[in-house]
C-alpha atoms as a PDB file:
ATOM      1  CA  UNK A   1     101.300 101.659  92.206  1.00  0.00           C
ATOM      2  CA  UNK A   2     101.515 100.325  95.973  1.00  0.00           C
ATOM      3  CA  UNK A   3      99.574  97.775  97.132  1.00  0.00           C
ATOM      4  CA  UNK A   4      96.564  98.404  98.764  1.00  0.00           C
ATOM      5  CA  UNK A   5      93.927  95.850 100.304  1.00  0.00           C
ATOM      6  CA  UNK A   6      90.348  94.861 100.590  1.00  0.00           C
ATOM      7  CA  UNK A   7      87.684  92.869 102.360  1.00  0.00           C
ATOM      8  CA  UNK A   8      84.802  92.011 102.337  1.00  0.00           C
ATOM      9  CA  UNK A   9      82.792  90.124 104.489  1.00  0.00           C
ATOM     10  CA  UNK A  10      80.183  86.864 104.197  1.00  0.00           C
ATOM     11  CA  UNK A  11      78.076  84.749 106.818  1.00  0.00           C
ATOM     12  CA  UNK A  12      77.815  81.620 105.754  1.00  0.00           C
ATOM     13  CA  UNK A  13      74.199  80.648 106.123  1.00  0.00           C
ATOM     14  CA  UNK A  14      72.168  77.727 105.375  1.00  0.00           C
ATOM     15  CA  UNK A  15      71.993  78.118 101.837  1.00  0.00           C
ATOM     16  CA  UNK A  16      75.837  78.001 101.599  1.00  0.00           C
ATOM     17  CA  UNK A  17      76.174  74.291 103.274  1.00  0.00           C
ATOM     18  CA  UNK A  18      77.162  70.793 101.577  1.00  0.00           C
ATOM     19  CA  UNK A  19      76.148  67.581 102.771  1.00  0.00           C
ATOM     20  CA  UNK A  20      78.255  67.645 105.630  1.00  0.00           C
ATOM     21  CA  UNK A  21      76.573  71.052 107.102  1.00  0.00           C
ATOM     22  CA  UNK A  22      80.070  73.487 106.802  1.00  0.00           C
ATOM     23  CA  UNK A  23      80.802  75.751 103.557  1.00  0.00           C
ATOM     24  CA  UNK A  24      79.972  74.231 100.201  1.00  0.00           C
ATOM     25  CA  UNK A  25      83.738  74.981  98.487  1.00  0.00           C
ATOM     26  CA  UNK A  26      81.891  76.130  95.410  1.00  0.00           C
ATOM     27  CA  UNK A  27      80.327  78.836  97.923  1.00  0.00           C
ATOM     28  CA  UNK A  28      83.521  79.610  99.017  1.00  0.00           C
ATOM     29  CA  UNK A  29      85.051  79.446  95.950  1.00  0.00           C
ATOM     30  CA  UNK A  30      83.042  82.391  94.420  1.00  0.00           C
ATOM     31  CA  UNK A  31      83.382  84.276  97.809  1.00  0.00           C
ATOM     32  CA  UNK A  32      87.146  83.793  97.047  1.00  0.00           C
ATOM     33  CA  UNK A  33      87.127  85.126  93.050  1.00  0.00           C
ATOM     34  CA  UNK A  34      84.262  88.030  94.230  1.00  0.00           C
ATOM     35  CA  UNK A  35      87.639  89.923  96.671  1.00  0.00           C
ATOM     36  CA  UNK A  36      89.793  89.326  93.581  1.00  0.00           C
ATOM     37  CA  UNK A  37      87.591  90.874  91.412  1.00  0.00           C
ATOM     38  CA  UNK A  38      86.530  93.974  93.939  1.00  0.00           C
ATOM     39  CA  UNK A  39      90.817  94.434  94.285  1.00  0.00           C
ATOM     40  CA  UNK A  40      91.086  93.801  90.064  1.00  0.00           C
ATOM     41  CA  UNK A  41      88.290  95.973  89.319  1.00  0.00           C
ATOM     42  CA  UNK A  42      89.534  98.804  91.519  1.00  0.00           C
ATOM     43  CA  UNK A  43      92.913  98.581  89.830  1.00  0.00           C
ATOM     44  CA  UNK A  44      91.260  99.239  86.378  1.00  0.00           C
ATOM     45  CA  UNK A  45      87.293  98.983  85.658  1.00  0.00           C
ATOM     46  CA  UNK A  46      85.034  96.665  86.442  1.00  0.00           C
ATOM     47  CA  UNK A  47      84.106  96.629  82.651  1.00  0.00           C
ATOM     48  CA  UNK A  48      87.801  95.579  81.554  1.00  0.00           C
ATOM     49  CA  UNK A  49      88.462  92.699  84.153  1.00  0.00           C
ATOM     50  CA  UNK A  50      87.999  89.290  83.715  1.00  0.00           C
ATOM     51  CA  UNK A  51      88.874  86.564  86.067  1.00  0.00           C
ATOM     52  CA  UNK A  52      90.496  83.993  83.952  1.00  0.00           C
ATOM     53  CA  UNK A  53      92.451  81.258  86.685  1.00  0.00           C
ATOM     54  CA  UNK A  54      92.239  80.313  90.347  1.00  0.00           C
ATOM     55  CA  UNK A  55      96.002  79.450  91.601  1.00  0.00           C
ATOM     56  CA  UNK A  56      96.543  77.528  94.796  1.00  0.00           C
ATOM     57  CA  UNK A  57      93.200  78.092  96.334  1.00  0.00           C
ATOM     58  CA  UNK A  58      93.643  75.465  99.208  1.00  0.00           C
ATOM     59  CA  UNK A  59      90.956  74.960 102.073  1.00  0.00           C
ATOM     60  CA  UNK A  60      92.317  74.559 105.826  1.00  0.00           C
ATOM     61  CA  UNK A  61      89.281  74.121 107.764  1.00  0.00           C
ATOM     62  CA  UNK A  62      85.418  73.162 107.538  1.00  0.00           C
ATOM     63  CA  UNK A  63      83.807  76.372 107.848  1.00  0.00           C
ATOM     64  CA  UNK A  64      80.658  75.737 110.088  1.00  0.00           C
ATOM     65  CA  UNK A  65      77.073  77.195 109.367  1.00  0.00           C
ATOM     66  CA  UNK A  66      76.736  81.354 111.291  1.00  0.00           C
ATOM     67  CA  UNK A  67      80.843  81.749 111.011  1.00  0.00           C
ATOM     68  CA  UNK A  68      81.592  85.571 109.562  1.00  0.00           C
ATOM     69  CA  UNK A  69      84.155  85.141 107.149  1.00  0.00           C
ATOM     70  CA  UNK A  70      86.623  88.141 106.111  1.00  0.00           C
ATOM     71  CA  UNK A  71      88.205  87.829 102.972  1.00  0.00           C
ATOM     72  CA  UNK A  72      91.147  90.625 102.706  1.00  0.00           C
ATOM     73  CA  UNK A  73      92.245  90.612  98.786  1.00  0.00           C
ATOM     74  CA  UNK A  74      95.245  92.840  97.073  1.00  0.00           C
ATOM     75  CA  UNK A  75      96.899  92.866  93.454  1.00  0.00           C
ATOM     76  CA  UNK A  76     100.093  91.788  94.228  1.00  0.00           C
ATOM     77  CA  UNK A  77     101.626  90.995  90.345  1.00  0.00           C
ATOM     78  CA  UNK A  78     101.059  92.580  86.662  1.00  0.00           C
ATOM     79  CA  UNK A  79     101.751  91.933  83.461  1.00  0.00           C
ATOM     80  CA  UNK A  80     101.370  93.652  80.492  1.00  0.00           C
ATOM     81  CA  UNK A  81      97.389  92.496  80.177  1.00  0.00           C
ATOM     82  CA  UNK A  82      97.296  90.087  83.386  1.00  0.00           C
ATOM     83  CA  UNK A  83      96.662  91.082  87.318  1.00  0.00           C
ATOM     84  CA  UNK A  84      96.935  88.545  89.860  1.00  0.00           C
ATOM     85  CA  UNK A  85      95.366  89.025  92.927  1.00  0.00           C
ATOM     86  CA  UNK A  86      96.256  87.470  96.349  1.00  0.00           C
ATOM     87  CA  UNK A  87      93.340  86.321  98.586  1.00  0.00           C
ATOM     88  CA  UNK A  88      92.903  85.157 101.856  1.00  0.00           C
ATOM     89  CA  UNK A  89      90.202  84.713 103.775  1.00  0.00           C
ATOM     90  CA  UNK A  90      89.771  84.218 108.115  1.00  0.00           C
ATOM     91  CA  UNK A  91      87.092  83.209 110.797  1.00  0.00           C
ATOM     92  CA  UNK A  92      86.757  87.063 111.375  1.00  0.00           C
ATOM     93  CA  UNK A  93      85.958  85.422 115.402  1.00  0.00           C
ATOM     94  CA  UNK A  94      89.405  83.798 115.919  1.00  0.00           C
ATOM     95  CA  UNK A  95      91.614  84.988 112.802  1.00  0.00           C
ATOM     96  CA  UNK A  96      92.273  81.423 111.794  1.00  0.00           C
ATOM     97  CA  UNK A  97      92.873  81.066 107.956  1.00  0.00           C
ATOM     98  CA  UNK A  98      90.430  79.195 106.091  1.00  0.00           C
ATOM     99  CA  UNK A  99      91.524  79.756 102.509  1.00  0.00           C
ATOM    100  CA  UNK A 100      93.794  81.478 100.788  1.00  0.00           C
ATOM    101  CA  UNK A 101      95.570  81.657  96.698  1.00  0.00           C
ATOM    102  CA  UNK A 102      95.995  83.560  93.277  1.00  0.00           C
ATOM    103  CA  UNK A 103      93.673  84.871  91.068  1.00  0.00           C
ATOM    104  CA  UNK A 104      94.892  85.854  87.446  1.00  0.00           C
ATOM    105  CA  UNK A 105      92.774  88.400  85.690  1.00  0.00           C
ATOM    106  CA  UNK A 106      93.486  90.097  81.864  1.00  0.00           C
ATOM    107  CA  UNK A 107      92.241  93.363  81.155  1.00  0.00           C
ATOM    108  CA  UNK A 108      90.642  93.475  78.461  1.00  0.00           C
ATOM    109  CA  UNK A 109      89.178  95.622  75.419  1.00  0.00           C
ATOM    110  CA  UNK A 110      84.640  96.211  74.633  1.00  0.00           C
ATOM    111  CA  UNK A 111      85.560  93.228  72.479  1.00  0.00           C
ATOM    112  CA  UNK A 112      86.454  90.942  74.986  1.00  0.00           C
ATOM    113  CA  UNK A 113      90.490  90.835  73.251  1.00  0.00           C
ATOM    114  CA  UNK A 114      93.733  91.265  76.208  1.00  0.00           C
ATOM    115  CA  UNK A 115      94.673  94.827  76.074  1.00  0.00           C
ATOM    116  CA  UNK A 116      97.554  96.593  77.804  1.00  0.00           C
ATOM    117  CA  UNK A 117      96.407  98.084  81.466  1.00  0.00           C
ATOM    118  CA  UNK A 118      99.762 100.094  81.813  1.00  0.00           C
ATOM    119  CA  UNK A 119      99.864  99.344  85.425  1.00  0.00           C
ATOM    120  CA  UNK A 120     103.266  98.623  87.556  1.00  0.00           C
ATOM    121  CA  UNK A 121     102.749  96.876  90.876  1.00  0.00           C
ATOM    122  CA  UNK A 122     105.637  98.074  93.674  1.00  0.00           C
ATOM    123  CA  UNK A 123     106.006  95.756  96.502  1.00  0.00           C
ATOM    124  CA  UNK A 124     107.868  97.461  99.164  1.00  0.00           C
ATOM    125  CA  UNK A 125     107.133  95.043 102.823  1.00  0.00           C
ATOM    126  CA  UNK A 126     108.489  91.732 103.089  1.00  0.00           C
ATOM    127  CA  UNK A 127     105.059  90.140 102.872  1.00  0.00           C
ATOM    128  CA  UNK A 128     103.885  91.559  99.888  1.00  0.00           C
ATOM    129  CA  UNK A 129     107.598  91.088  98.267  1.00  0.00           C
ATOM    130  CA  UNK A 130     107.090  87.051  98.908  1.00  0.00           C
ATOM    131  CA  UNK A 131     103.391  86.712  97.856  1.00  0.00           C
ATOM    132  CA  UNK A 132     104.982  88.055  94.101  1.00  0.00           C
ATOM    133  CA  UNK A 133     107.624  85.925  93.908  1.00  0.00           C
ATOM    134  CA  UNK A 134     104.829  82.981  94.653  1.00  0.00           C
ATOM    135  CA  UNK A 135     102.521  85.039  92.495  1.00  0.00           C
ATOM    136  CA  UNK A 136     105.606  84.769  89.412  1.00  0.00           C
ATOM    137  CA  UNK A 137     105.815  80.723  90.043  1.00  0.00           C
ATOM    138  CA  UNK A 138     102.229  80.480  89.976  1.00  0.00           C
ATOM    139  CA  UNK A 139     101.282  82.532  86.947  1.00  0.00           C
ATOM    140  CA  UNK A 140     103.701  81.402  84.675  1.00  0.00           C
END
């Protein structure tokens, strides 16, 4: 399978601020695992994907209240059961990176148990080819 990517898109609104009036990181947080999951759950079915760690996720800058956020996610690694996902998301405005990391998800069986998803991920442009060797160090 080649890699293919996603986004989504959030304003972050009043509702979504911490004390100090930019992005709560929990916000962002679930912003972040939501563009795994949409890239996970396209690879397989939403039914059979589970989001089970959060790699690297690092913040680089306060995100202030009415900033459009664009969170661009792709599977970049599998395993036999696991997925990982790479995320990252921008000020849609200025394309400056506010967050980006690994998500590992298993696919999984009605009963909740790892199963086999059968599914090869082919990097093939230098980007995507370093993201899964960071994506291998990560996961381990």
């Amino acid at each position: 399978m080649f890699i293919k990517k996603y986004e989504i898109h959030h304003v972050v609104m009043g509702p979504d601020l911490n004390h100090h009036g930019t992005l709560f990181a929990g916000q962002g947080a679930k912003w972040f695992v939501e563009a795994g999951f949409i890239a996970a759950a396209n690879t397989t079915t939403p039914e059979s994907t589970v989001c089970v760690n959060i790699h690297g996720m690092l913040f680089k800058q306060r995100v202030p209240l009415g900033t459009i956020i664009r969170y661009e996610s792709k599977m970049i690694l599998s395993g036999r059961t696991r997925l990982v996902a790479y995320v990252r998301a921008v000020n849609s405005k200025n394309e400056e990176l506010i967050v980006d990391g690994f998500l590992t998800f298993v696919h999984v069986d009605p009963q909740g148990r790892p199963m086999p998803h059968g599914i090869t991920i082919e990097a093939v442009i230098e980007e995507d080819i370093d993201l899964q060797k960071k994506a291998k160090v990560l996961s381990k």
